[in-house]
C-alpha atoms as a PDB file:
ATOM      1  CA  UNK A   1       0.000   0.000   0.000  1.00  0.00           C
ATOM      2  CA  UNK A   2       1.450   3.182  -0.777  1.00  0.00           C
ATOM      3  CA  UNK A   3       1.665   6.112   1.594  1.00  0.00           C
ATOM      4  CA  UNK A   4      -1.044   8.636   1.418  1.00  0.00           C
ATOM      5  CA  UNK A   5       1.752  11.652   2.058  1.00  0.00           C
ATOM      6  CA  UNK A   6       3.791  12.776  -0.784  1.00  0.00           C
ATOM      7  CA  UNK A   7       7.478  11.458  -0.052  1.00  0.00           C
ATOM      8  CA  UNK A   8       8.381  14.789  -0.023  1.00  0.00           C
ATOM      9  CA  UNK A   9       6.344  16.016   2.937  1.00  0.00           C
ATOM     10  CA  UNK A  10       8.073  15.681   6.194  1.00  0.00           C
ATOM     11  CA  UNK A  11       6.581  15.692   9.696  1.00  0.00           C
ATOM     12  CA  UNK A  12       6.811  19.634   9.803  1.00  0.00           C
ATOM     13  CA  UNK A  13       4.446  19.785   7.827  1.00  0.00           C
ATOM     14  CA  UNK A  14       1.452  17.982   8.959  1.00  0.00           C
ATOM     15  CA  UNK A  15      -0.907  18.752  11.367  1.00  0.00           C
ATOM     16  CA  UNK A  16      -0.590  17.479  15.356  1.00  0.00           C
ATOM     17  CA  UNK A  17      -3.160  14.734  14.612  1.00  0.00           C
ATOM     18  CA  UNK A  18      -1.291  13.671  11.797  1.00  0.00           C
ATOM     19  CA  UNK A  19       2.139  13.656  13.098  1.00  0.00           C
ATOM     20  CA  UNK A  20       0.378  11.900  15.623  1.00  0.00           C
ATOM     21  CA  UNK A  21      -0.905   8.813  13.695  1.00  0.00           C
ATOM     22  CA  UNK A  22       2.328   8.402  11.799  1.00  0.00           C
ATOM     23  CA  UNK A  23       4.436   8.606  15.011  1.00  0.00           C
ATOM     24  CA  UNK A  24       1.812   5.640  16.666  1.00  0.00           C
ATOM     25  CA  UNK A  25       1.996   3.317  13.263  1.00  0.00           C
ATOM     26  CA  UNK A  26       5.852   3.693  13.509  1.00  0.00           C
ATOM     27  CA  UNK A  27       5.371   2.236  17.100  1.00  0.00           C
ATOM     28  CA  UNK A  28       3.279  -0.063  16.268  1.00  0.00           C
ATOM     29  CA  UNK A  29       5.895  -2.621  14.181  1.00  0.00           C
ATOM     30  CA  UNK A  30       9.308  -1.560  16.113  1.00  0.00           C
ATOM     31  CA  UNK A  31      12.755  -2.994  15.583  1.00  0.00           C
ATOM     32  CA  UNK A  32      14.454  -3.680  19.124  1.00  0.00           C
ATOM     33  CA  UNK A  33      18.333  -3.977  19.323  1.00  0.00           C
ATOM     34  CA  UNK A  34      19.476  -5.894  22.333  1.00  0.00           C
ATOM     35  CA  UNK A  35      22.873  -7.525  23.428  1.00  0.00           C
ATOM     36  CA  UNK A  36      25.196  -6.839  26.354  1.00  0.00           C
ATOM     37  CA  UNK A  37      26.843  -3.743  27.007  1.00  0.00           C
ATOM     38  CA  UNK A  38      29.684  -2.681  24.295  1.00  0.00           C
ATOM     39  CA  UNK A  39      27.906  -5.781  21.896  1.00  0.00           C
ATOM     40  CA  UNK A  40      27.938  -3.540  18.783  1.00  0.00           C
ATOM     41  CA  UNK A  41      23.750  -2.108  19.836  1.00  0.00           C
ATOM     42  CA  UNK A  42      25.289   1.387  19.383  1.00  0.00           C
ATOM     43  CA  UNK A  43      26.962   1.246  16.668  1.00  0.00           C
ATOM     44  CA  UNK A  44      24.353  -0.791  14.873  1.00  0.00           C
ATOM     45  CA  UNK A  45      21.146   1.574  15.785  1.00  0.00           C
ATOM     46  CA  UNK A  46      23.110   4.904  14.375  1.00  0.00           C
ATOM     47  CA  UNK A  47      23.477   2.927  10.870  1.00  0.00           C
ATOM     48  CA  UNK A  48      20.262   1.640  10.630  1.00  0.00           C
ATOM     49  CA  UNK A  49      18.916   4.674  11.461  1.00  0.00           C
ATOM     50  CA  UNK A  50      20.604   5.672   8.116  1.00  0.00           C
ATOM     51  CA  UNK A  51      17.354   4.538   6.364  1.00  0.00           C
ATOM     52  CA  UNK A  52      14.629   6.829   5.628  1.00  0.00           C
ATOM     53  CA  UNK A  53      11.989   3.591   7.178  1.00  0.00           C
ATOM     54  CA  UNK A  54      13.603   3.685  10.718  1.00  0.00           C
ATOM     55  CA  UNK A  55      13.311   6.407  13.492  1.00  0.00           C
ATOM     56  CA  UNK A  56      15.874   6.097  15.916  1.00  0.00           C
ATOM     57  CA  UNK A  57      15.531   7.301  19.082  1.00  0.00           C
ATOM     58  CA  UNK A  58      18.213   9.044  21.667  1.00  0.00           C
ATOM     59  CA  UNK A  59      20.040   6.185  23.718  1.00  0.00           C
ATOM     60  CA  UNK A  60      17.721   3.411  25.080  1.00  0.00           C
ATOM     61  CA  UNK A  61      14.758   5.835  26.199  1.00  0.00           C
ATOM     62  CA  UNK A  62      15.690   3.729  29.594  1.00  0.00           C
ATOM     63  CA  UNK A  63      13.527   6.826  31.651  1.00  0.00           C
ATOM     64  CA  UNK A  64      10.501   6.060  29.494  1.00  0.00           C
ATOM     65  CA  UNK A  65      11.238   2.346  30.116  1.00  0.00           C
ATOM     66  CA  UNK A  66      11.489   2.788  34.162  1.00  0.00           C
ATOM     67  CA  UNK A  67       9.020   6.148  34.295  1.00  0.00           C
ATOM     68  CA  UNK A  68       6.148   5.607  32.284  1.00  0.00           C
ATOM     69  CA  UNK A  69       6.616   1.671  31.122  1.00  0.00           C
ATOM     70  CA  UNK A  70       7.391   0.503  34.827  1.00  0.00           C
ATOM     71  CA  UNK A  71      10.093  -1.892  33.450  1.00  0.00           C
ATOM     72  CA  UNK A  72      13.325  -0.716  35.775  1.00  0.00           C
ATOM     73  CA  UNK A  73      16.466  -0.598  33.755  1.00  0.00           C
ATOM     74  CA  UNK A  74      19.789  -0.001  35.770  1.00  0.00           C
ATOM     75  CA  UNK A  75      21.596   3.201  35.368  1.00  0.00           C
ATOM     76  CA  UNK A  76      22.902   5.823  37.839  1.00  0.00           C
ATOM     77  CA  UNK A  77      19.896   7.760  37.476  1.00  0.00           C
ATOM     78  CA  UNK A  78      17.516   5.368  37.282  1.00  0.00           C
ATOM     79  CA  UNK A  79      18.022   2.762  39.963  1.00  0.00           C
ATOM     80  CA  UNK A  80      20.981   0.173  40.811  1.00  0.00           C
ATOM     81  CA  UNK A  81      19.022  -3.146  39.063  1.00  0.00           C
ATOM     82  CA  UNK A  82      17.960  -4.177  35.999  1.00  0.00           C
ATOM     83  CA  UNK A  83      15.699  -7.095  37.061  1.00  0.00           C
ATOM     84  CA  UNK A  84      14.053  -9.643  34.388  1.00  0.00           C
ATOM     85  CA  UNK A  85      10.669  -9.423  33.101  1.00  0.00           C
ATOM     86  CA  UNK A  86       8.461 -11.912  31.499  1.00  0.00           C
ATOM     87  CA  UNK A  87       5.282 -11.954  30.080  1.00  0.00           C
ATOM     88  CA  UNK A  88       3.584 -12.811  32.956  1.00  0.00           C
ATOM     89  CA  UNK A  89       4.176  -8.855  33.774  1.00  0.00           C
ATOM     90  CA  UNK A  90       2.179  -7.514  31.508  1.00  0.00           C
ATOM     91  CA  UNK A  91      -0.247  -5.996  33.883  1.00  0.00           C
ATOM     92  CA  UNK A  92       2.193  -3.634  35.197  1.00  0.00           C
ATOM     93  CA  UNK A  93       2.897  -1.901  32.415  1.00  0.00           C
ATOM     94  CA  UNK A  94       0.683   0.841  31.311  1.00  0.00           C
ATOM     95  CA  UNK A  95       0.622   0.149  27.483  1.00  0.00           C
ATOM     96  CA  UNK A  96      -1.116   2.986  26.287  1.00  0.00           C
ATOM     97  CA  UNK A  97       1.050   5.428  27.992  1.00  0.00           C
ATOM     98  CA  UNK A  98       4.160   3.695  27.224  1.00  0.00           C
ATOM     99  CA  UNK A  99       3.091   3.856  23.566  1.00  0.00           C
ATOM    100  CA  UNK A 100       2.080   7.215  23.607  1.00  0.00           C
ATOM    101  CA  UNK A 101       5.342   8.167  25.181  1.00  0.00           C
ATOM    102  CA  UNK A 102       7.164   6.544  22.373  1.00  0.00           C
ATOM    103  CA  UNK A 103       5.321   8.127  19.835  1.00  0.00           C
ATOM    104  CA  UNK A 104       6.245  11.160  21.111  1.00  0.00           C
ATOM    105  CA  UNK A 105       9.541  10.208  20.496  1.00  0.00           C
ATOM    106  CA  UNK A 106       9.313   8.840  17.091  1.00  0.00           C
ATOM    107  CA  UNK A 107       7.942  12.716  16.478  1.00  0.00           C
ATOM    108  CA  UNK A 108      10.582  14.035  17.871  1.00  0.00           C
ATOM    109  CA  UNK A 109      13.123  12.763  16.381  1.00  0.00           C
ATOM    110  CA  UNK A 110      11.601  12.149  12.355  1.00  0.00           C
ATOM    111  CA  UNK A 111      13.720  15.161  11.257  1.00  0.00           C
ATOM    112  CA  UNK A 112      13.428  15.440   7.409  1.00  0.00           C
ATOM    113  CA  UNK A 113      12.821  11.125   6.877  1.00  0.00           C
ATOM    114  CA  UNK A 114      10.288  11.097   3.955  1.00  0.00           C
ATOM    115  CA  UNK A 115       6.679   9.801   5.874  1.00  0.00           C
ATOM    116  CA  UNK A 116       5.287   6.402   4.802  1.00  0.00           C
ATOM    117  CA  UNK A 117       3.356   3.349   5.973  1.00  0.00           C
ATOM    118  CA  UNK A 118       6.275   1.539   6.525  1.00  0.00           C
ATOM    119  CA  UNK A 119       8.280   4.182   8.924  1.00  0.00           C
ATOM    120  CA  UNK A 120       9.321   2.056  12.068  1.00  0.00           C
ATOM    121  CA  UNK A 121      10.437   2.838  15.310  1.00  0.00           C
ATOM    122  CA  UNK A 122      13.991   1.765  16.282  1.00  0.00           C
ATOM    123  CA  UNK A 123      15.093   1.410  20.479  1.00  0.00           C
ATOM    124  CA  UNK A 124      18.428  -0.066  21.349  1.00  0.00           C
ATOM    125  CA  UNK A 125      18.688  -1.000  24.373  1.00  0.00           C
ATOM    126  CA  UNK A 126      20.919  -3.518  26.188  1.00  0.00           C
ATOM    127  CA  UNK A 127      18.984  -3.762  29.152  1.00  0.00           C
ATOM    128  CA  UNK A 128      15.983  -5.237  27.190  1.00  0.00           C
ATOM    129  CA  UNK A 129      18.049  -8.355  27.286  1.00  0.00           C
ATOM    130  CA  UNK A 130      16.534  -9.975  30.130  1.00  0.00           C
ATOM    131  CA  UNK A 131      13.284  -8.480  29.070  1.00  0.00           C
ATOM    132  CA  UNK A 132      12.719 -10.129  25.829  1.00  0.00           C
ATOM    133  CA  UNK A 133       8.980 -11.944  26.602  1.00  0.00           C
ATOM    134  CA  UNK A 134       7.916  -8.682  28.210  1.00  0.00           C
ATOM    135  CA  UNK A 135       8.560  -6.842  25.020  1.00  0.00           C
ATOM    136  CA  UNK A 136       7.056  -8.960  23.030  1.00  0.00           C
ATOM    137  CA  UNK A 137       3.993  -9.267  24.459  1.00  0.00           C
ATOM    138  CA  UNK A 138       3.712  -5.435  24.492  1.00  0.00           C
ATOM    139  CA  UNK A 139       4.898  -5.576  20.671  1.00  0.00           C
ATOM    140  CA  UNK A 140       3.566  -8.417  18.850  1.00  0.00           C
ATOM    141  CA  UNK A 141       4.931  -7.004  15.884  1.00  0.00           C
ATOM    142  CA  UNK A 142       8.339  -6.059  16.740  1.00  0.00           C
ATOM    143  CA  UNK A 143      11.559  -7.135  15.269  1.00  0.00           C
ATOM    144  CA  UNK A 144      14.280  -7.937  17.177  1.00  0.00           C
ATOM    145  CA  UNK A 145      18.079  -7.776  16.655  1.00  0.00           C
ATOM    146  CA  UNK A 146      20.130  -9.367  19.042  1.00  0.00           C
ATOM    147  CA  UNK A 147      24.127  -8.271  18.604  1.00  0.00           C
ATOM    148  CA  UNK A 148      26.941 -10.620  19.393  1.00  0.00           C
ATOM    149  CA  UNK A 149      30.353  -9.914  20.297  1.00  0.00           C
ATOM    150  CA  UNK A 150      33.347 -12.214  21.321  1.00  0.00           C
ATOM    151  CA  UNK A 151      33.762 -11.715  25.200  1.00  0.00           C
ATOM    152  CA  UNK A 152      36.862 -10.516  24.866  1.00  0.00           C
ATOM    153  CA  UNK A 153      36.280  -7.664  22.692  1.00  0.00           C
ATOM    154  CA  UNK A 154      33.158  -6.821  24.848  1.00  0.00           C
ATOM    155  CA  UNK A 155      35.340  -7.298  27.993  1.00  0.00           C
ATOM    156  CA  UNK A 156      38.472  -5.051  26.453  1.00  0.00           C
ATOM    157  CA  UNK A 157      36.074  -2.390  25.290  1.00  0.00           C
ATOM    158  CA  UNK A 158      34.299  -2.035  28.454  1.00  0.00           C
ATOM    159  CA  UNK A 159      37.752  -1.747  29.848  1.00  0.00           C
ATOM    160  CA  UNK A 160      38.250   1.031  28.066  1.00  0.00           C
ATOM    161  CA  UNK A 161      35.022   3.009  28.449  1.00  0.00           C
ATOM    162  CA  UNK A 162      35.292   2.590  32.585  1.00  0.00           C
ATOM    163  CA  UNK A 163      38.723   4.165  32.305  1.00  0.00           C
ATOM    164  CA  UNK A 164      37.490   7.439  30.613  1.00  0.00           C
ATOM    165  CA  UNK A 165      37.958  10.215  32.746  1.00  0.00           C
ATOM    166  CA  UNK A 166      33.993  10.738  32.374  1.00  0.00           C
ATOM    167  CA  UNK A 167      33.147   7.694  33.459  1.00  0.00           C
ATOM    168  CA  UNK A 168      35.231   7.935  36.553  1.00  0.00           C
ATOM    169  CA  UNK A 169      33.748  11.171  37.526  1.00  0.00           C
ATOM    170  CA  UNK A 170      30.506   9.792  38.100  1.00  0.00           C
ATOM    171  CA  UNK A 171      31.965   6.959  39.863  1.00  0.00           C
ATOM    172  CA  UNK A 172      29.709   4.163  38.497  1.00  0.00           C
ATOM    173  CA  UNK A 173      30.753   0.616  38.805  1.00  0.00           C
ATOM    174  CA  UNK A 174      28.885  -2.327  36.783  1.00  0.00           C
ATOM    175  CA  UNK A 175      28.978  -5.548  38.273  1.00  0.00           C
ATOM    176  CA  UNK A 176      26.885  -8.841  36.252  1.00  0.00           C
ATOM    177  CA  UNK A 177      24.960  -9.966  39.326  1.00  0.00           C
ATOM    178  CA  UNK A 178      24.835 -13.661  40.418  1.00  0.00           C
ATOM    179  CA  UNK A 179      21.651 -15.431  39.064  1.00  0.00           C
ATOM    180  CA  UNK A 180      18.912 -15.860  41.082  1.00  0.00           C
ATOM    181  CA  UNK A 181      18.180 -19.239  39.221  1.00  0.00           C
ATOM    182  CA  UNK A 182      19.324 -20.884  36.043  1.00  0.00           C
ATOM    183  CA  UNK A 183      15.956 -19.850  34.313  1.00  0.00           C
ATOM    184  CA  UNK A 184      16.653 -15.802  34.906  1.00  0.00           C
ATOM    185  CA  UNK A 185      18.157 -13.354  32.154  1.00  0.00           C
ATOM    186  CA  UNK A 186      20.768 -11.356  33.784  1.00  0.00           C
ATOM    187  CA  UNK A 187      21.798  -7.476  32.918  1.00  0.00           C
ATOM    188  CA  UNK A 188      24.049  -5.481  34.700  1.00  0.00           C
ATOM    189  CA  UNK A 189      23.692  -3.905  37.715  1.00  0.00           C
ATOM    190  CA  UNK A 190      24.991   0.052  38.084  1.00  0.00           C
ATOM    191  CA  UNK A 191      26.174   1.149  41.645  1.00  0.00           C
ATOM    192  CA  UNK A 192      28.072   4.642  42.721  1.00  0.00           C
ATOM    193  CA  UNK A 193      31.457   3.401  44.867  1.00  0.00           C
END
């Protein structure tokens, strides 16, 4: 089906309403990128946003995630864990909000990308990892990307972002907590020392 915009039009020029329902169907089918920290989810979300069908959103959106979504995510800002969610959560999340929330953010961040049915939203976010069942359920549609990296490039390159004199200033250490049974997803947990 084509688009009913013009591919010239861009988001600046439609009404709120309008903006509106493009920025929900773009939410609608999303593409997730998960893996562990320093896996490549960075890297790979700036080139795909490259394409005029994905909208890529700042970071991971973790305080949407934690704020509005109720699905904790561990950061310095946000909270020490990142525990695992299943499907079986579903109830805690308020979907609509969470939706509308990304939405907003799909808006946001459309800048001059051509408008068409199949624009798609685009998260990366590592700590979505242990969250995988959760996410589906609230996405049916979603496609997910999982990165993979050899352990010892992810464990030389974290190496290397701890030791930036940024990172030590906000005195964050990560630490991969024990699992709390051989079933459970693990992400990292973030503490100040």
């Amino acid at each position: 089906t084509r688009s009913p915009y013009p591919e010239s039009i861009t988001v600046c020029q439609l009404k709120n309403d309008e903006q509106f329902e493009i920025g929900l169907r773009a939410v609608d089918k999303p593409v997730f990128i998960v893996g562990t920290m320093r896996s490549g989810t960075g890297f790979l979300g700036l080139e795909l946003n490259k394409s005029d069908q994905l909208v890529g959103c700042p970071f991971e959106l973790r305080r949407i995630w934690s704020q509005i979504g109720h699905v904790s995510m561990a950061s310095d800002m946000e909270g020490e864990d990142c525990p695992a969610f299943s499907a079986a959560d579903i109830d805690r999340v308020p979907i609509e909000e969470l939706k509308h929330a990304f939405t907003l953010e799909v808006i946001k961040n459309l800048g001059t990308k051509p408008l068409s049915q199949r624009l798609r939203f685009l998260n990366k976010n590592p700590h979505l990892c242990n969250k995988i069942e959760l996410v589906h359920q609230l996405f049916p549609n979603a496609t997910f990307i999982w990165t993979i990296r050899s352990m010892e490039d992810v464990v030389s390159s974290l190496k290397n972002l701890f030791q930036r004199d940024a990172m030590r200033r906000r005195r964050i250490q990560h630490a991969w907590p024990l699992p709390a049974s051989s079933n459970n997803a693990r992400c990292f947990s973030v503490y100040r020392n």
